[in-house]
PDB file of N, CA and C in Angstrom:
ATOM      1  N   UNK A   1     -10.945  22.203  -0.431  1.00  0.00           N
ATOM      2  CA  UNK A   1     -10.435  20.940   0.066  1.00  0.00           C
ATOM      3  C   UNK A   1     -10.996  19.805  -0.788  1.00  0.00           C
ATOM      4  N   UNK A   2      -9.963  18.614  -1.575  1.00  0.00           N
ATOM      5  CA  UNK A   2     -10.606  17.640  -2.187  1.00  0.00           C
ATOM      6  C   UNK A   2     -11.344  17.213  -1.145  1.00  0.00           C
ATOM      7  N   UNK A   3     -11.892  16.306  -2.042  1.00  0.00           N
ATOM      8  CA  UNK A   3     -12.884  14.979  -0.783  1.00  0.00           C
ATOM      9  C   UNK A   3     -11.909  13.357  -0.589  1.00  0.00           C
ATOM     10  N   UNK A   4     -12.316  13.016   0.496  1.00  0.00           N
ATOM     11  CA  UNK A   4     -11.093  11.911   0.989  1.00  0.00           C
ATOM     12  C   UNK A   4     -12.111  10.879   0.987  1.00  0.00           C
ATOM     13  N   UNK A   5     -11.843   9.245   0.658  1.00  0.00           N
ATOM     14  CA  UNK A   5     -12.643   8.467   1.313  1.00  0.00           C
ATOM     15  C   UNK A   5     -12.841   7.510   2.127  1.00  0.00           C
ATOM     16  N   UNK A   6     -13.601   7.485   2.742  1.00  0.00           N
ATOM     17  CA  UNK A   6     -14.539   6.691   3.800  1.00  0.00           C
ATOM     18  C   UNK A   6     -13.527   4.964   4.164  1.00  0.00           C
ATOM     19  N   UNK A   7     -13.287   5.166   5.596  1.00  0.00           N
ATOM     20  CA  UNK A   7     -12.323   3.957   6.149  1.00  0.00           C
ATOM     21  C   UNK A   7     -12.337   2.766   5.332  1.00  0.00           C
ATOM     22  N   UNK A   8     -14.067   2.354   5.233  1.00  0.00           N
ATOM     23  CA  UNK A   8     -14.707   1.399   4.893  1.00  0.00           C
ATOM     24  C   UNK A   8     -13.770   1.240   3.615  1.00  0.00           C
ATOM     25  N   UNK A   9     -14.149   2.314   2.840  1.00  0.00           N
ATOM     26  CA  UNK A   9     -13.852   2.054   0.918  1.00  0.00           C
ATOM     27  C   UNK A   9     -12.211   2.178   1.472  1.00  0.00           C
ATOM     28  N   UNK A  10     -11.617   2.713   1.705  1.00  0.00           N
ATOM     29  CA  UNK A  10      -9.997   2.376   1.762  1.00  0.00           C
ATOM     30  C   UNK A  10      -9.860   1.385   2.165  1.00  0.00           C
ATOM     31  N   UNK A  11     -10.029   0.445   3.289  1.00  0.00           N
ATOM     32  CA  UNK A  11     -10.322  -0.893   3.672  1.00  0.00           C
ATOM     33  C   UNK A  11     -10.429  -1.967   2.412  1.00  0.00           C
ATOM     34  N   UNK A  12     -11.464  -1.539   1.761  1.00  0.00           N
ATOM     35  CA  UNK A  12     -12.334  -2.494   0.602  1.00  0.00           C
ATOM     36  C   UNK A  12     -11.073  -2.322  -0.822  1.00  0.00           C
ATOM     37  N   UNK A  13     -10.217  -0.726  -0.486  1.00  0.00           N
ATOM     38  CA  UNK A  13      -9.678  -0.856  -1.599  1.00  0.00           C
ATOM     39  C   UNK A  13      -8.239  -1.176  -1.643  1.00  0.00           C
ATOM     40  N   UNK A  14      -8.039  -1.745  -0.062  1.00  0.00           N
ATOM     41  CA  UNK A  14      -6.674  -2.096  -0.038  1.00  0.00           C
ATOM     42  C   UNK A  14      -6.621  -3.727  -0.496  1.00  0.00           C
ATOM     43  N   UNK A  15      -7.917  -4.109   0.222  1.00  0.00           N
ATOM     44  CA  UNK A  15      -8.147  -5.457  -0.242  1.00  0.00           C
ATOM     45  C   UNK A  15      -8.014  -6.087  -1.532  1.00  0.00           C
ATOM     46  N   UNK A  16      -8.682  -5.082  -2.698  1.00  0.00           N
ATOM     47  CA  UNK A  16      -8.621  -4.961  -3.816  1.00  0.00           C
ATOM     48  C   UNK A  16      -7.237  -5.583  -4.590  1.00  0.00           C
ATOM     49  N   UNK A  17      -6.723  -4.671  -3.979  1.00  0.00           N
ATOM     50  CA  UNK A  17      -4.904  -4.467  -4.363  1.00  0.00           C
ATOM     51  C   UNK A  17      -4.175  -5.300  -3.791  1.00  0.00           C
ATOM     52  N   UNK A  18      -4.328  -6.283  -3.135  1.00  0.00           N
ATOM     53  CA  UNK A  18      -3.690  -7.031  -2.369  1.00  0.00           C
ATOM     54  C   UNK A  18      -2.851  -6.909  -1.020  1.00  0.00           C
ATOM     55  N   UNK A  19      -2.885  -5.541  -0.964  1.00  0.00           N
ATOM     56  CA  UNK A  19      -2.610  -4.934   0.435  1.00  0.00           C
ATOM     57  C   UNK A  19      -2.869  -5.474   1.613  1.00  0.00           C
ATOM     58  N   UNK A  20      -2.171  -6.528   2.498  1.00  0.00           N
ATOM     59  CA  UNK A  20      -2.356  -6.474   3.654  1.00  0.00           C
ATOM     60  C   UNK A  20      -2.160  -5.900   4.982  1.00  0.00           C
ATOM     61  N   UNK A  21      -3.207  -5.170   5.965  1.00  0.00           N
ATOM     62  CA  UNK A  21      -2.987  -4.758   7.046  1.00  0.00           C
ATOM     63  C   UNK A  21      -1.917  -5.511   7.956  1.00  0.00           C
ATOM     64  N   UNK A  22      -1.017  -5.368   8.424  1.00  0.00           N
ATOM     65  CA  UNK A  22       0.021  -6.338   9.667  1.00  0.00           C
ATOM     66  C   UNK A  22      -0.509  -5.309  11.143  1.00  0.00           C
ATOM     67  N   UNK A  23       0.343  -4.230  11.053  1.00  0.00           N
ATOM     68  CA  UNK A  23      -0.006  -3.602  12.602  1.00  0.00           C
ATOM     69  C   UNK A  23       0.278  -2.251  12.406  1.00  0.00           C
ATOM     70  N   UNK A  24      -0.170  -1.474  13.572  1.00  0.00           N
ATOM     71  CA  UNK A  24       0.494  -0.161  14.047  1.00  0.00           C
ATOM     72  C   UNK A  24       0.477   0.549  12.285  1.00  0.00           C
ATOM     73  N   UNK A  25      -0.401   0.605  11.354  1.00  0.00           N
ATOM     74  CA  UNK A  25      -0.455   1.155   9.944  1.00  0.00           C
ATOM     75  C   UNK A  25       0.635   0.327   8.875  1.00  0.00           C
ATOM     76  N   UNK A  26       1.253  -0.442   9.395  1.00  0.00           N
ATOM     77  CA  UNK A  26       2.077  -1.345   8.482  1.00  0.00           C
ATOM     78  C   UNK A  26       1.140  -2.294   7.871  1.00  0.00           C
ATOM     79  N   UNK A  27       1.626  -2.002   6.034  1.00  0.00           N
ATOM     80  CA  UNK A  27       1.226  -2.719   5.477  1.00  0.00           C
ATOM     81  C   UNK A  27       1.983  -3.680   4.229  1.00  0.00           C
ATOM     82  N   UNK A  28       1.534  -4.911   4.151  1.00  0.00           N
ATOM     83  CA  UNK A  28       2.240  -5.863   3.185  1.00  0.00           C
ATOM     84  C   UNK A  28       1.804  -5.725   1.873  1.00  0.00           C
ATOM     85  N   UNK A  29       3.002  -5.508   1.093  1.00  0.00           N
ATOM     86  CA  UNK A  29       2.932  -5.085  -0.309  1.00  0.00           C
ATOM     87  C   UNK A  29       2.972  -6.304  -1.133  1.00  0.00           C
ATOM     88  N   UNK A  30       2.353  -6.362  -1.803  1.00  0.00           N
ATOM     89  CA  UNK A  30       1.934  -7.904  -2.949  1.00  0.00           C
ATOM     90  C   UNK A  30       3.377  -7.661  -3.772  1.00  0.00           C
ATOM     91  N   UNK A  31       4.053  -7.785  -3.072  1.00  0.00           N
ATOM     92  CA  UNK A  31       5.795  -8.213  -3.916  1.00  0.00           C
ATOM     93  C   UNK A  31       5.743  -9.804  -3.948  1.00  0.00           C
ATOM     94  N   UNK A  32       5.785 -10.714  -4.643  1.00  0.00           N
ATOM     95  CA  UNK A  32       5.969 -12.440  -4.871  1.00  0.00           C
ATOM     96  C   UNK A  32       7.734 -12.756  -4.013  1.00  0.00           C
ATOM     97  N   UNK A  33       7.038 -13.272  -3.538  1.00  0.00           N
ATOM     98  CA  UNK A  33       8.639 -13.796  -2.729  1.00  0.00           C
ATOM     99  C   UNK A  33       9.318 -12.990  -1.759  1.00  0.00           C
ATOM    100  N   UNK A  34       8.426 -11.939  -1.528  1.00  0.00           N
ATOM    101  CA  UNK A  34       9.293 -10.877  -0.848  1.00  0.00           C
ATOM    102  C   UNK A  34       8.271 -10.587   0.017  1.00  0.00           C
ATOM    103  N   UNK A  35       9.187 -10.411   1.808  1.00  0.00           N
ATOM    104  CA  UNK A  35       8.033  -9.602   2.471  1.00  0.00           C
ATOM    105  C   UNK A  35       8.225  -8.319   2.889  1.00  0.00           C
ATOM    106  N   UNK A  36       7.802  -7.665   1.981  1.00  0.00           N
ATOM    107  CA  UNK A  36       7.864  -6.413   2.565  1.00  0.00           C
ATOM    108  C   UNK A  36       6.681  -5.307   2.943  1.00  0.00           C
ATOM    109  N   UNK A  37       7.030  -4.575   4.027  1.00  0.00           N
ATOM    110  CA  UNK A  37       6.131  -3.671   4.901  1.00  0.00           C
ATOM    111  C   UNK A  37       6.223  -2.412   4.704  1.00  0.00           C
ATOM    112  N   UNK A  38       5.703  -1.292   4.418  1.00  0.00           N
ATOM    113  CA  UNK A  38       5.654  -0.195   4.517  1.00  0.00           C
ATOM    114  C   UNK A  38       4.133   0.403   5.451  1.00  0.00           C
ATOM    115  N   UNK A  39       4.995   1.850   5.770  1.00  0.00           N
ATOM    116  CA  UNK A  39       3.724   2.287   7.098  1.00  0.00           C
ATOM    117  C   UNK A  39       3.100   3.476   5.980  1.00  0.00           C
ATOM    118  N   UNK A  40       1.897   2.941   6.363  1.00  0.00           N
ATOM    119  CA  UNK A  40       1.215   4.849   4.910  1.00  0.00           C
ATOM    120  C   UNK A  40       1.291   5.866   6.141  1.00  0.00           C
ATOM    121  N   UNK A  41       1.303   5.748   7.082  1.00  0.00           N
ATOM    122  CA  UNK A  41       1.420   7.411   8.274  1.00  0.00           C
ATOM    123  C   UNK A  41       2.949   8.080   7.235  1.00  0.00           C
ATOM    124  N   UNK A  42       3.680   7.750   6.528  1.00  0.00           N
ATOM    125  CA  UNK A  42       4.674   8.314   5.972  1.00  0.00           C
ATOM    126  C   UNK A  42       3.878   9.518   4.690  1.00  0.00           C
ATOM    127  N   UNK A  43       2.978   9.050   4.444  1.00  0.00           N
ATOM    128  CA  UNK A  43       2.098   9.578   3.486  1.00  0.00           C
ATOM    129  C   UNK A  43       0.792  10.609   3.730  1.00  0.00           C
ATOM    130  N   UNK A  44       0.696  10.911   5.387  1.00  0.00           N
ATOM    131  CA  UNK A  44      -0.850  11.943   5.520  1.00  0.00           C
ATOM    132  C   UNK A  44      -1.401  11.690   6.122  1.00  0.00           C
ATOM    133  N   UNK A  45      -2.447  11.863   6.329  1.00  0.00           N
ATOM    134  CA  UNK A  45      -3.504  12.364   7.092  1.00  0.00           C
ATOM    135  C   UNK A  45      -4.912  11.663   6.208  1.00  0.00           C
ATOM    136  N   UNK A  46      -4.696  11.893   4.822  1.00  0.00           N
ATOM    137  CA  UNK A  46      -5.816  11.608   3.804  1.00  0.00           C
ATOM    138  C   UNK A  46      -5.676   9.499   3.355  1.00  0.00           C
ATOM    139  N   UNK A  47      -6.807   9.317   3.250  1.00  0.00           N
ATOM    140  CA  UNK A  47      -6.485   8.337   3.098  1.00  0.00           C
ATOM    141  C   UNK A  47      -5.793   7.893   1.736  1.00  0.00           C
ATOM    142  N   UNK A  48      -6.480   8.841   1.121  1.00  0.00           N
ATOM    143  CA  UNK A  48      -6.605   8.622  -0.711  1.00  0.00           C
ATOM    144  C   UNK A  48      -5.187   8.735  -1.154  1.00  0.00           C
ATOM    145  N   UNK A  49      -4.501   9.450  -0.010  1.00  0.00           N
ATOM    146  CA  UNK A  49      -2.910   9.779  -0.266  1.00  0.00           C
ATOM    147  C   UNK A  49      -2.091   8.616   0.121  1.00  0.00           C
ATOM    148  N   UNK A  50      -2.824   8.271   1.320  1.00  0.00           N
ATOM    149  CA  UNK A  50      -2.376   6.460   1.981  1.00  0.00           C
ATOM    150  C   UNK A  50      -2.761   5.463   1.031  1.00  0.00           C
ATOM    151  N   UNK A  51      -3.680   5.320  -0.170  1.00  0.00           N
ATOM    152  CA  UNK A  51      -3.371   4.623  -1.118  1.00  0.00           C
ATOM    153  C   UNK A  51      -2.801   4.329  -2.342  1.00  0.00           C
ATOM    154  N   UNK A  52      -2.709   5.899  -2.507  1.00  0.00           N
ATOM    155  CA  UNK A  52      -1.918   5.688  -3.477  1.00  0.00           C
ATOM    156  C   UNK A  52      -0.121   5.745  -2.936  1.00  0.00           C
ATOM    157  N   UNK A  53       0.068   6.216  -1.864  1.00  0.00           N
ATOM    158  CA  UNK A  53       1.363   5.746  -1.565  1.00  0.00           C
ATOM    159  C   UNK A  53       1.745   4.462  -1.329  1.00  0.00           C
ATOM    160  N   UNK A  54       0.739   3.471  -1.174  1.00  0.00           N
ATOM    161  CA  UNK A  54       0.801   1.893  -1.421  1.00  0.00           C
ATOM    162  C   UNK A  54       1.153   1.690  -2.437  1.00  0.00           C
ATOM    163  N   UNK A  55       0.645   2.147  -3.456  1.00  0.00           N
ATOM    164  CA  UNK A  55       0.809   1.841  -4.822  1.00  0.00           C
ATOM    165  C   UNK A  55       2.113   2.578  -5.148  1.00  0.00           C
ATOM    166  N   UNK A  56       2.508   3.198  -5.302  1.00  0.00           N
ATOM    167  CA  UNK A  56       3.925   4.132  -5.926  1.00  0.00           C
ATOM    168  C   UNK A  56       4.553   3.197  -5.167  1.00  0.00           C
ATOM    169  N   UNK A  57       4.885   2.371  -3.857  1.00  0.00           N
ATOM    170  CA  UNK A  57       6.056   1.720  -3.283  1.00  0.00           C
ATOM    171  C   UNK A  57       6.011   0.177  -3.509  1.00  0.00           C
ATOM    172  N   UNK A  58       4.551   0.163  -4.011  1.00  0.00           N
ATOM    173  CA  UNK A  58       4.321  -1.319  -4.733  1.00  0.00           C
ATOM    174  C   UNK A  58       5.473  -1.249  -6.088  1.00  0.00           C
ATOM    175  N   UNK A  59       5.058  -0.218  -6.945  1.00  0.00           N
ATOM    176  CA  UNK A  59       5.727  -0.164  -8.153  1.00  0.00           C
ATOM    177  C   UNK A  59       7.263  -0.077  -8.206  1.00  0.00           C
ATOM    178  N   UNK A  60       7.510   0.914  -7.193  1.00  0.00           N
ATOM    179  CA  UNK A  60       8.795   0.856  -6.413  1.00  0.00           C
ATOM    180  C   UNK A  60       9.458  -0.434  -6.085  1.00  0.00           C
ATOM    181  N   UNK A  61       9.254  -1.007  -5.814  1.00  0.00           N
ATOM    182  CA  UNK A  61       9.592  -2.763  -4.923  1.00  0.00           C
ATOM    183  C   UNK A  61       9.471  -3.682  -6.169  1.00  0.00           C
ATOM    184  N   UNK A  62       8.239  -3.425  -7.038  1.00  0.00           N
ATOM    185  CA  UNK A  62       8.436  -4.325  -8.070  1.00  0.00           C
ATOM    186  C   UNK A  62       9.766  -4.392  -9.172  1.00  0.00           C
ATOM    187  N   UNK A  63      10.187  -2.588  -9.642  1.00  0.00           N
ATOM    188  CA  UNK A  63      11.187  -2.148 -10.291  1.00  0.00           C
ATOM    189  C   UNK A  63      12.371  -3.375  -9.627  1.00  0.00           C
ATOM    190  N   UNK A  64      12.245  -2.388  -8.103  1.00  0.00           N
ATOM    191  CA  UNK A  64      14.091  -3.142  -7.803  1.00  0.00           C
ATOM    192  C   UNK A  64      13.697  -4.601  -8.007  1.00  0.00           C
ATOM    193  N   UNK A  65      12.804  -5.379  -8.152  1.00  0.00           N
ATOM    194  CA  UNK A  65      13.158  -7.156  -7.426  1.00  0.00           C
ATOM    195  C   UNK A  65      12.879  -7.543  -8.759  1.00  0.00           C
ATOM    196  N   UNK A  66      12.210  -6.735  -9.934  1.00  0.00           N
ATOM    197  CA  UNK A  66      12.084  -7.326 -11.050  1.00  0.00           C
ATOM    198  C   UNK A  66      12.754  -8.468 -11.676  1.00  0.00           C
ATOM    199  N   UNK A  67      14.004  -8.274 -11.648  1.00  0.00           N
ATOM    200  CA  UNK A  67      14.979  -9.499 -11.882  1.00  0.00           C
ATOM    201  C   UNK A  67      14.601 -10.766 -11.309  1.00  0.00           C
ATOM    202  N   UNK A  68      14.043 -10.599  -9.831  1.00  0.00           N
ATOM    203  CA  UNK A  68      13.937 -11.542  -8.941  1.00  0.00           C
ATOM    204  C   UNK A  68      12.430 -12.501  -9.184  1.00  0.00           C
ATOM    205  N   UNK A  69      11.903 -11.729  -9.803  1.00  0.00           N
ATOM    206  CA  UNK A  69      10.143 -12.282  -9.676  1.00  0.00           C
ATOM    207  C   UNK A  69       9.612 -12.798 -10.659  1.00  0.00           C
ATOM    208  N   UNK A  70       9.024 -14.084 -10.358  1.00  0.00           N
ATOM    209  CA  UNK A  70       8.861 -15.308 -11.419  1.00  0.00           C
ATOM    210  C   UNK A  70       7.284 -15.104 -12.103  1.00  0.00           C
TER     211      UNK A  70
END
């Protein structure tokens, strides 16, 4: 079994990233002009999997709005 980490450091590393907590595991993705939410429970159990699925739908969201973002 990898090793997963600690609430705290996922916490510290969503912050990092600009990730904001909203509710119920929904979180706000640093898209400029755009609000959008995604839930990481779509992503596991692990956290490490809940961050980086932030990130792949960050990159995701940036692709489509690219046109859009100043």
């Amino acid at each position: 079994m990898t090793r997963d980490m600690t609430a705290a450091q996922f916490v510290s590393a969503c912050k990092r990233a600009g990730f904001e907590p909203e509710m119920l595991g929904y979180y706000k993705l640093p898209i400029p002009g755009h609000h959008i939410c995604t839930n990481v429970f779509n992503a596991g159990d692990r956290l490490r999997d809940r961050l980086a699925y932030l990130h792949e739908q960050t990159k995701e969201y940036l692709k489509k709005y690219a046109g859009e973002i100043r």
